[in-house]
PDB file of N, CA and C in Angstrom:
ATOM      1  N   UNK A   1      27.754 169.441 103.261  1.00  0.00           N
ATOM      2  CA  UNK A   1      29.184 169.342 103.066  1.00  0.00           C
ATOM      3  C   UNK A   1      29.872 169.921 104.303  1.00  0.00           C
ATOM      4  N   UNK A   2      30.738 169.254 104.672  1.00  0.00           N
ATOM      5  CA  UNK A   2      31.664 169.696 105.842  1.00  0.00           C
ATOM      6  C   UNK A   2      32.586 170.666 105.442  1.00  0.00           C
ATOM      7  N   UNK A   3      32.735 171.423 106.578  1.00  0.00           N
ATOM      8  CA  UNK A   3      34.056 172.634 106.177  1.00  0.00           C
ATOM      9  C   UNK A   3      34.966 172.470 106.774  1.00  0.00           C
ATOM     10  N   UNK A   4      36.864 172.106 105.962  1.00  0.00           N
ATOM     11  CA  UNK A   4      37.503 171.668 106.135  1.00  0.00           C
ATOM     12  C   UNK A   4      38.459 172.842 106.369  1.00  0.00           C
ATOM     13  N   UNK A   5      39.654 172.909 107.812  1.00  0.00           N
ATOM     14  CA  UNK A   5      40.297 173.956 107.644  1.00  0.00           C
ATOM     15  C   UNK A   5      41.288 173.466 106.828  1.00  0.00           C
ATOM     16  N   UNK A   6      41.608 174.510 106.139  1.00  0.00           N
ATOM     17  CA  UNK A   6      42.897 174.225 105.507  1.00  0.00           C
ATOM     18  C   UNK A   6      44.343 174.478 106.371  1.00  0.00           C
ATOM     19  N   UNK A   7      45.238 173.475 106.139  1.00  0.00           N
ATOM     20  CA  UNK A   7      46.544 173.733 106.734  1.00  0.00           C
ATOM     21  C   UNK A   7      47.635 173.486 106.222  1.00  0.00           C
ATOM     22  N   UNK A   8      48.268 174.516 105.235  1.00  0.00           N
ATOM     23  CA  UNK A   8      49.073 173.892 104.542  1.00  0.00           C
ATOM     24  C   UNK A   8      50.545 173.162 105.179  1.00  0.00           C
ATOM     25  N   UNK A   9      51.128 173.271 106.093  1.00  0.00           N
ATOM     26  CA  UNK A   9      51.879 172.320 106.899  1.00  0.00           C
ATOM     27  C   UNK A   9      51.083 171.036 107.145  1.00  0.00           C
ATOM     28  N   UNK A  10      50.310 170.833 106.899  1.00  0.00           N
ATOM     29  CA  UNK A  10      49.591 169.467 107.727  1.00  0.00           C
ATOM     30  C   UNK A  10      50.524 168.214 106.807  1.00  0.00           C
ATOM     31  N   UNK A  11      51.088 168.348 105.612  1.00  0.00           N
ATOM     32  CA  UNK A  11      51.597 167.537 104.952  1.00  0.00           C
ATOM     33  C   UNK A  11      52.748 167.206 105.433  1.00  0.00           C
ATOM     34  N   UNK A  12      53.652 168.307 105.924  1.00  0.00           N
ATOM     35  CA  UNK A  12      55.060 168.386 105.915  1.00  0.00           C
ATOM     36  C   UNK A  12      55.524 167.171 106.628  1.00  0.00           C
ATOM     37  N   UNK A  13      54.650 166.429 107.898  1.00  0.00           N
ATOM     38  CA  UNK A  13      55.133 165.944 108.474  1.00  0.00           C
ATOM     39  C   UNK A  13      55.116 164.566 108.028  1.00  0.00           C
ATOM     40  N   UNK A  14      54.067 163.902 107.249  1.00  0.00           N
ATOM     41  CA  UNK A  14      53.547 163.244 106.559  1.00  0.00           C
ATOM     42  C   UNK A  14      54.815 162.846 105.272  1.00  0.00           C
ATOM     43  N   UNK A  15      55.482 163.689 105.152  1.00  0.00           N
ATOM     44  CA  UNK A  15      56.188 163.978 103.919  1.00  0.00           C
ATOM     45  C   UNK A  15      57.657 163.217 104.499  1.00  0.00           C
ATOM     46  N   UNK A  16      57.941 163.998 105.842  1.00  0.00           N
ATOM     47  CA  UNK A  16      58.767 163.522 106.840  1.00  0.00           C
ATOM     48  C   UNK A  16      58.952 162.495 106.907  1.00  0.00           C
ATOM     49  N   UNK A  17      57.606 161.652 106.867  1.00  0.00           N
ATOM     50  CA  UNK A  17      57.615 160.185 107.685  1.00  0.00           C
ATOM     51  C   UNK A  17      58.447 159.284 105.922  1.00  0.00           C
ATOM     52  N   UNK A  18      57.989 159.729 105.167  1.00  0.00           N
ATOM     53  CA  UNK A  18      57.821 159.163 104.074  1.00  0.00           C
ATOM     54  C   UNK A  18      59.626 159.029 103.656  1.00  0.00           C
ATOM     55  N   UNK A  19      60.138 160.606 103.639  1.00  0.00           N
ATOM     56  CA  UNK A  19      61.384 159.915 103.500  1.00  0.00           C
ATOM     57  C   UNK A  19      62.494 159.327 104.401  1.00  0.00           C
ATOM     58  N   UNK A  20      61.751 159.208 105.788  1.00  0.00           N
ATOM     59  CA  UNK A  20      62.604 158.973 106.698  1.00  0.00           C
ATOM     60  C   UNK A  20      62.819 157.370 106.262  1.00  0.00           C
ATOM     61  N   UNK A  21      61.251 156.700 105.827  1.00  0.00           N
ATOM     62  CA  UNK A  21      60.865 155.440 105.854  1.00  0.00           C
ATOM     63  C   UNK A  21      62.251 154.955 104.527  1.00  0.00           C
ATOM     64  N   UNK A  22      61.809 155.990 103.626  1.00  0.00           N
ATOM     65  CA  UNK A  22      62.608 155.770 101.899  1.00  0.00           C
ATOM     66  C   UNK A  22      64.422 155.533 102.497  1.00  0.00           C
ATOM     67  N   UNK A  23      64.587 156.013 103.570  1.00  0.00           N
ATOM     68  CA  UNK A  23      66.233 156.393 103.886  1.00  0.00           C
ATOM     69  C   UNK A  23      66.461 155.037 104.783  1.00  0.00           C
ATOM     70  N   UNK A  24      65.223 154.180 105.442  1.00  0.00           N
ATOM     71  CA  UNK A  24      65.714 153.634 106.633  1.00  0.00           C
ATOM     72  C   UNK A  24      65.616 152.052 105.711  1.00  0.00           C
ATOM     73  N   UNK A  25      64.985 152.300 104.610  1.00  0.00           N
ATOM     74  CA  UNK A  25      64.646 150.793 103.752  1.00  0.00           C
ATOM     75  C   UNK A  25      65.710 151.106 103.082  1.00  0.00           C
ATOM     76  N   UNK A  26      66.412 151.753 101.961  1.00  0.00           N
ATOM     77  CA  UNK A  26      67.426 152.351 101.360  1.00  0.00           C
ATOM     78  C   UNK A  26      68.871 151.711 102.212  1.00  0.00           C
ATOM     79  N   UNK A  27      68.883 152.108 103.500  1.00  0.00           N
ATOM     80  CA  UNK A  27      70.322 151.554 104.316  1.00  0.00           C
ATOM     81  C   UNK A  27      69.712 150.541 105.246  1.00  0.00           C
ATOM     82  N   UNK A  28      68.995 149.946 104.771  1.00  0.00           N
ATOM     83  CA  UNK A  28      68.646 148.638 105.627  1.00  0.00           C
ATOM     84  C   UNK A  28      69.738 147.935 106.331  1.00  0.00           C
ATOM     85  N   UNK A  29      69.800 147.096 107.433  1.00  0.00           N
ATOM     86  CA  UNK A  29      70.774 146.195 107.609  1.00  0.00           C
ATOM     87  C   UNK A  29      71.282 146.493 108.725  1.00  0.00           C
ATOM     88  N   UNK A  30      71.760 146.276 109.847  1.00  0.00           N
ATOM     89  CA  UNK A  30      72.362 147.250 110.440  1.00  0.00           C
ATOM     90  C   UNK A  30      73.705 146.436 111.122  1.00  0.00           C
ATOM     91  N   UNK A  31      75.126 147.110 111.025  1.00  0.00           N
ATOM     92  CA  UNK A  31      76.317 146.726 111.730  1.00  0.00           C
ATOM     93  C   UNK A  31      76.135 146.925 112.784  1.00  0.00           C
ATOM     94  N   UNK A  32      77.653 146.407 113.770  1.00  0.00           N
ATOM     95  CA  UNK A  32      77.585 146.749 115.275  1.00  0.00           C
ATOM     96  C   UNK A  32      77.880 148.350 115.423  1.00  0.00           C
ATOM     97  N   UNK A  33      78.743 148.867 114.534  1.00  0.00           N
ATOM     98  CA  UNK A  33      79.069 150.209 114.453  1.00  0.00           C
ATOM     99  C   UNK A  33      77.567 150.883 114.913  1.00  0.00           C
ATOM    100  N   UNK A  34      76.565 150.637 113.574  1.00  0.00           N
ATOM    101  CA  UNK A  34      75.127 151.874 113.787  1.00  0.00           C
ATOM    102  C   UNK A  34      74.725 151.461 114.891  1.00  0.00           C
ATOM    103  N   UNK A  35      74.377 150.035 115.730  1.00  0.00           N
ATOM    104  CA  UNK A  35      73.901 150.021 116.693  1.00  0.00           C
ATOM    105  C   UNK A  35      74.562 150.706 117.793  1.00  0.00           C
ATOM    106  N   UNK A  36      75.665 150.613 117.855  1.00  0.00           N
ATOM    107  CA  UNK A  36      76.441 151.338 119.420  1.00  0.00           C
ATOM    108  C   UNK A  36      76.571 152.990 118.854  1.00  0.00           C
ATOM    109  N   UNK A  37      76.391 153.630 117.762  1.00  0.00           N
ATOM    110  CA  UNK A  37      76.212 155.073 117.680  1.00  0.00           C
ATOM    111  C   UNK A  37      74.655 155.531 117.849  1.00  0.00           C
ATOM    112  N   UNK A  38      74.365 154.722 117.518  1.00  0.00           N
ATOM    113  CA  UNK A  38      72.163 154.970 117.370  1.00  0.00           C
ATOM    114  C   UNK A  38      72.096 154.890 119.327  1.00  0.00           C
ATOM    115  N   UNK A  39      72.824 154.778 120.119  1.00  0.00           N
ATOM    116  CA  UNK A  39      72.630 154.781 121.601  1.00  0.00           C
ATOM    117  C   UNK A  39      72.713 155.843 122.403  1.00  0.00           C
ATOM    118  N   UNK A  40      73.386 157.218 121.151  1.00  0.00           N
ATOM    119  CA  UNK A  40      72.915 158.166 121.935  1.00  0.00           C
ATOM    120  C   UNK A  40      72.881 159.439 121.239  1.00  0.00           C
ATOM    121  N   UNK A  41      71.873 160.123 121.517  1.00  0.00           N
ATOM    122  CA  UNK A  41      71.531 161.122 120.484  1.00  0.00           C
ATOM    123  C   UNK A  41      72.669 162.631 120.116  1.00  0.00           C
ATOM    124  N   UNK A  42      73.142 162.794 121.266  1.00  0.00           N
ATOM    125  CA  UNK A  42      74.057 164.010 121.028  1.00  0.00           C
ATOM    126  C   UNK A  42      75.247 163.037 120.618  1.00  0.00           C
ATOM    127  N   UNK A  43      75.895 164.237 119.911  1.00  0.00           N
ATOM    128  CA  UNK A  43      77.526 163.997 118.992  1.00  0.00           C
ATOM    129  C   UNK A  43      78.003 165.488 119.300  1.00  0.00           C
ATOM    130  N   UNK A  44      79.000 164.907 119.860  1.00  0.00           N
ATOM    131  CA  UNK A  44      80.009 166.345 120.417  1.00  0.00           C
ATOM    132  C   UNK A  44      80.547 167.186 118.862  1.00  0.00           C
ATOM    133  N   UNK A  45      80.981 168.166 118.737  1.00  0.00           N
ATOM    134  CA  UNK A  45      81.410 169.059 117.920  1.00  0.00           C
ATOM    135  C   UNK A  45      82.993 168.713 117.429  1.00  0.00           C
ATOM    136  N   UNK A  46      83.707 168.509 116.714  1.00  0.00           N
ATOM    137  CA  UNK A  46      84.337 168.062 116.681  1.00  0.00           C
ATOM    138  C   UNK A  46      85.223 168.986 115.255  1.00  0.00           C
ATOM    139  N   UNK A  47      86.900 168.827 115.411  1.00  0.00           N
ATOM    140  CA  UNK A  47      87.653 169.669 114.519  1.00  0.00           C
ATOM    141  C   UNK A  47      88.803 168.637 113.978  1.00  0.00           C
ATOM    142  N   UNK A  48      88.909 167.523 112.785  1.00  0.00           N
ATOM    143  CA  UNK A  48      89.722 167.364 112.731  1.00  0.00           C
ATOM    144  C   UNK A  48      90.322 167.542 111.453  1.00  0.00           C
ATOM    145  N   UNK A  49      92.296 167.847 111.483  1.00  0.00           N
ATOM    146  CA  UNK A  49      92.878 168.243 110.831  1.00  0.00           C
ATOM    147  C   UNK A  49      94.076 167.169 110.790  1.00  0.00           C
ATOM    148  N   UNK A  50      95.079 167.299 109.800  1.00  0.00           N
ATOM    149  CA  UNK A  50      96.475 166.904 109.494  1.00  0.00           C
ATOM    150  C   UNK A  50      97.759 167.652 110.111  1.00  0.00           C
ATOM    151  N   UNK A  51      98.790 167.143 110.362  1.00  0.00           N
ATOM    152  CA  UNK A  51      99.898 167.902 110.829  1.00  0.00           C
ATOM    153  C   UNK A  51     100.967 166.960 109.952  1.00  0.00           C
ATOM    154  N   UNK A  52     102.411 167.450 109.799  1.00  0.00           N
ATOM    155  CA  UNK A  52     103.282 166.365 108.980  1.00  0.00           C
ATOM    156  C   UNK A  52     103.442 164.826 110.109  1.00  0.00           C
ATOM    157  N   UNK A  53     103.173 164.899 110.961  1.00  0.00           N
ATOM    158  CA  UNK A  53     103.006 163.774 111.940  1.00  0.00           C
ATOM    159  C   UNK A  53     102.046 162.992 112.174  1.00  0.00           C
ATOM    160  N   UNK A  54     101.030 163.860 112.368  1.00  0.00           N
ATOM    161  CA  UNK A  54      99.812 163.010 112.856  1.00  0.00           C
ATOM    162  C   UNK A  54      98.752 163.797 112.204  1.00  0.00           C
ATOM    163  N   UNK A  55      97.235 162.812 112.323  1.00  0.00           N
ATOM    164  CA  UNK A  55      95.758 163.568 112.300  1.00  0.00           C
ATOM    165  C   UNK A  55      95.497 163.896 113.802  1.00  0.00           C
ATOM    166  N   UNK A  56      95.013 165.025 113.897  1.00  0.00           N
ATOM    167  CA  UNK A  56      94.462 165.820 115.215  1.00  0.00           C
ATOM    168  C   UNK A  56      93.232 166.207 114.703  1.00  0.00           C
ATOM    169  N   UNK A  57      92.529 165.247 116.315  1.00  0.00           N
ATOM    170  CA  UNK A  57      90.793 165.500 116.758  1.00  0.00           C
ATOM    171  C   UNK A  57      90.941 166.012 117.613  1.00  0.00           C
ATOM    172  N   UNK A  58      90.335 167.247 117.677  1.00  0.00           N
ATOM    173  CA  UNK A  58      89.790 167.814 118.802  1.00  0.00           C
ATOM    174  C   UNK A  58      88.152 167.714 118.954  1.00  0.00           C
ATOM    175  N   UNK A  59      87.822 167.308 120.280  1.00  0.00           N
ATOM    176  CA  UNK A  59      86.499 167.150 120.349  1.00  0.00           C
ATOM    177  C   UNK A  59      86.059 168.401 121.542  1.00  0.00           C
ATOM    178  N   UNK A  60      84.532 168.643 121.350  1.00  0.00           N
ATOM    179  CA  UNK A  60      83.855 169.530 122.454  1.00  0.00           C
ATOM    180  C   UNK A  60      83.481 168.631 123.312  1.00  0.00           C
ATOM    181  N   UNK A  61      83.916 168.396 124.715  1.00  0.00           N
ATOM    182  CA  UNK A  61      83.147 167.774 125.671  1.00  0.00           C
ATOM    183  C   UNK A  61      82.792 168.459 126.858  1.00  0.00           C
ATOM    184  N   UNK A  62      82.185 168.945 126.929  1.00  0.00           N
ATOM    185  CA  UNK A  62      81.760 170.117 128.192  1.00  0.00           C
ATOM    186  C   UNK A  62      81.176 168.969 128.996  1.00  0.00           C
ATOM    187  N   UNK A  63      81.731 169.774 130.294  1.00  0.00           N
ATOM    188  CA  UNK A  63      81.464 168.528 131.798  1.00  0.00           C
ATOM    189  C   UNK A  63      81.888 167.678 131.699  1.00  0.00           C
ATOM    190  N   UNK A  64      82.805 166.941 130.700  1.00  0.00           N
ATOM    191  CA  UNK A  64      83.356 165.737 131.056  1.00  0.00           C
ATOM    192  C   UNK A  64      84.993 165.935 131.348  1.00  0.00           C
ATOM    193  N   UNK A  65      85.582 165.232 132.277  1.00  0.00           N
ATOM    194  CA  UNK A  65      86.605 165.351 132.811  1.00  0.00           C
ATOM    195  C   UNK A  65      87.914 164.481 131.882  1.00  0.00           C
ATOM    196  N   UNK A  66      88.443 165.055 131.597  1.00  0.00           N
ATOM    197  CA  UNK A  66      90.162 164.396 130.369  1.00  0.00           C
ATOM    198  C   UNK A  66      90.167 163.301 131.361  1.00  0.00           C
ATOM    199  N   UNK A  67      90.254 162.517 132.144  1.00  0.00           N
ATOM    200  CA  UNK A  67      90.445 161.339 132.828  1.00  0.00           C
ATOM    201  C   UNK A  67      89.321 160.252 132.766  1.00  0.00           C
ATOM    202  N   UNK A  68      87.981 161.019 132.350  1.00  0.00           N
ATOM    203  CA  UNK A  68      86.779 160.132 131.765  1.00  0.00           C
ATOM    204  C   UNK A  68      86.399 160.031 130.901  1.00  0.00           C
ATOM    205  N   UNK A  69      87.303 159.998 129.881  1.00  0.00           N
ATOM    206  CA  UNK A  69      87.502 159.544 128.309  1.00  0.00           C
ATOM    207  C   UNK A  69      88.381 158.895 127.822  1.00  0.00           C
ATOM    208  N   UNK A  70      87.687 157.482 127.168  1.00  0.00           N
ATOM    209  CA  UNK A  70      88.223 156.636 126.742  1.00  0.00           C
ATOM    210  C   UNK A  70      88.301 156.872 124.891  1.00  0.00           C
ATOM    211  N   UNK A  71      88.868 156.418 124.702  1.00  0.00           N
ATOM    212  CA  UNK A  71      89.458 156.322 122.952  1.00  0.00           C
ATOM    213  C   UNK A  71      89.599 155.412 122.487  1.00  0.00           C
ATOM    214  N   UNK A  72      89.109 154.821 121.683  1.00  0.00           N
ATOM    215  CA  UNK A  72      89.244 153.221 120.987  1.00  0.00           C
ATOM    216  C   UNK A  72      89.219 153.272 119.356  1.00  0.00           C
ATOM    217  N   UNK A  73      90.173 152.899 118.870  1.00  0.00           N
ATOM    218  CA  UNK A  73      90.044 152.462 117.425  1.00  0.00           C
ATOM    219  C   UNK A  73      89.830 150.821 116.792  1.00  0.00           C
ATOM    220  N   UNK A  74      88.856 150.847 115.703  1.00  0.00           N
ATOM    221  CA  UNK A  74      88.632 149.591 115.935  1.00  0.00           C
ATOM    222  C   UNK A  74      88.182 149.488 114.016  1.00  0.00           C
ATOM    223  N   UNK A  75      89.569 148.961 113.251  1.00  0.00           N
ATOM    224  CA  UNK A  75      89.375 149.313 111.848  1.00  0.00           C
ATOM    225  C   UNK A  75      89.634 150.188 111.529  1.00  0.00           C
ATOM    226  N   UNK A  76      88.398 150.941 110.808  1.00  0.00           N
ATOM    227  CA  UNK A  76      88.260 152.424 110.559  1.00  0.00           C
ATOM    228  C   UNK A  76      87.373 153.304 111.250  1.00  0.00           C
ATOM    229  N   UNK A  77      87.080 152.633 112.340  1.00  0.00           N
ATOM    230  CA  UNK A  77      86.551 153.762 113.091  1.00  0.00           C
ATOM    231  C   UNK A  77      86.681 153.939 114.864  1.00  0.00           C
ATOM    232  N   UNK A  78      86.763 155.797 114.504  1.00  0.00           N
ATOM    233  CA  UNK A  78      86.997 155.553 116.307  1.00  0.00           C
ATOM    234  C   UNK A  78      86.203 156.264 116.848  1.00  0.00           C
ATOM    235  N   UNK A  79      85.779 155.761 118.039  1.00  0.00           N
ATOM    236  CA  UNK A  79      85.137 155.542 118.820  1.00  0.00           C
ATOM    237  C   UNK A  79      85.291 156.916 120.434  1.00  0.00           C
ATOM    238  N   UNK A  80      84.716 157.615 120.502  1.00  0.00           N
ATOM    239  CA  UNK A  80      85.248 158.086 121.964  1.00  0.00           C
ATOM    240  C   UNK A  80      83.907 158.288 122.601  1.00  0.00           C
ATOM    241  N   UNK A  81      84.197 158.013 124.105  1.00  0.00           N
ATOM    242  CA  UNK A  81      83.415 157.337 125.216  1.00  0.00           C
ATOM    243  C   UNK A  81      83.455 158.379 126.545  1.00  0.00           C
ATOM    244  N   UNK A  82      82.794 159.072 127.024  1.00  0.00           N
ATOM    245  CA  UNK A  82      82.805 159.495 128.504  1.00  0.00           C
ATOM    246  C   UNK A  82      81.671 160.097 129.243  1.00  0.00           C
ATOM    247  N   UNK A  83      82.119 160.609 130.418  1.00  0.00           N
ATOM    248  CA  UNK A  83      80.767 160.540 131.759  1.00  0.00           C
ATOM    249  C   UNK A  83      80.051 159.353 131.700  1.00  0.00           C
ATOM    250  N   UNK A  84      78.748 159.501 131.499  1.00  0.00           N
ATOM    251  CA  UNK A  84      77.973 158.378 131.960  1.00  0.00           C
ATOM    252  C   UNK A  84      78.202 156.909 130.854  1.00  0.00           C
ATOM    253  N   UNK A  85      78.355 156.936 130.016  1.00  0.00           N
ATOM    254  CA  UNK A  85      78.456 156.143 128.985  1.00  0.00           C
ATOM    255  C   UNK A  85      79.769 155.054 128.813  1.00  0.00           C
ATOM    256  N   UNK A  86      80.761 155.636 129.921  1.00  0.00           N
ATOM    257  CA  UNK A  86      81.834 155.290 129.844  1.00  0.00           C
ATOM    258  C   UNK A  86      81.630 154.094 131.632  1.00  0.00           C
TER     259      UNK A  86
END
């Protein structure tokens, strides 16, 4: 008989795969929206609130310059774009 180490993490990842698979069959399908957000892995930090006027976003963009950001609304969703991506 062989001696097997035991590892009890050895599953976790296994477990991982399983509901990633359950979540990606679950929202099958994909719009243009998920494809152009699935293009890049960081998402800036972001604060938004109400005023009697308007909704205010404030976003974190470190290193990117207020003149290399674009803003687009399109429906219900918006979109913001800068440095290299832009």
């Amino acid at each position: 008989m062989t001696i097997v180490r035991w590892d009890p993490l050895r599953n976790v990842s296994t477990l991982q795969d399983r509901i990633n698979r359950m979540f990606n069959e679950a929202f099958a399908g994909s719009t243009d929206f998920e494809d152009e957000v699935g293009m890049s892995a960081w998402r800036p930090a972001v604060d938004i609130f109400d005023t009697d006027n308007a909704i205010v976003i404030k976003a974190e963009l470190p290193g990117i310059k207020k003149d290399d950001v674009s803003i687009d609304v399109k429906g219900n969703v918006l979109t913001i774009k800068g440095g290299a991506f832009f």
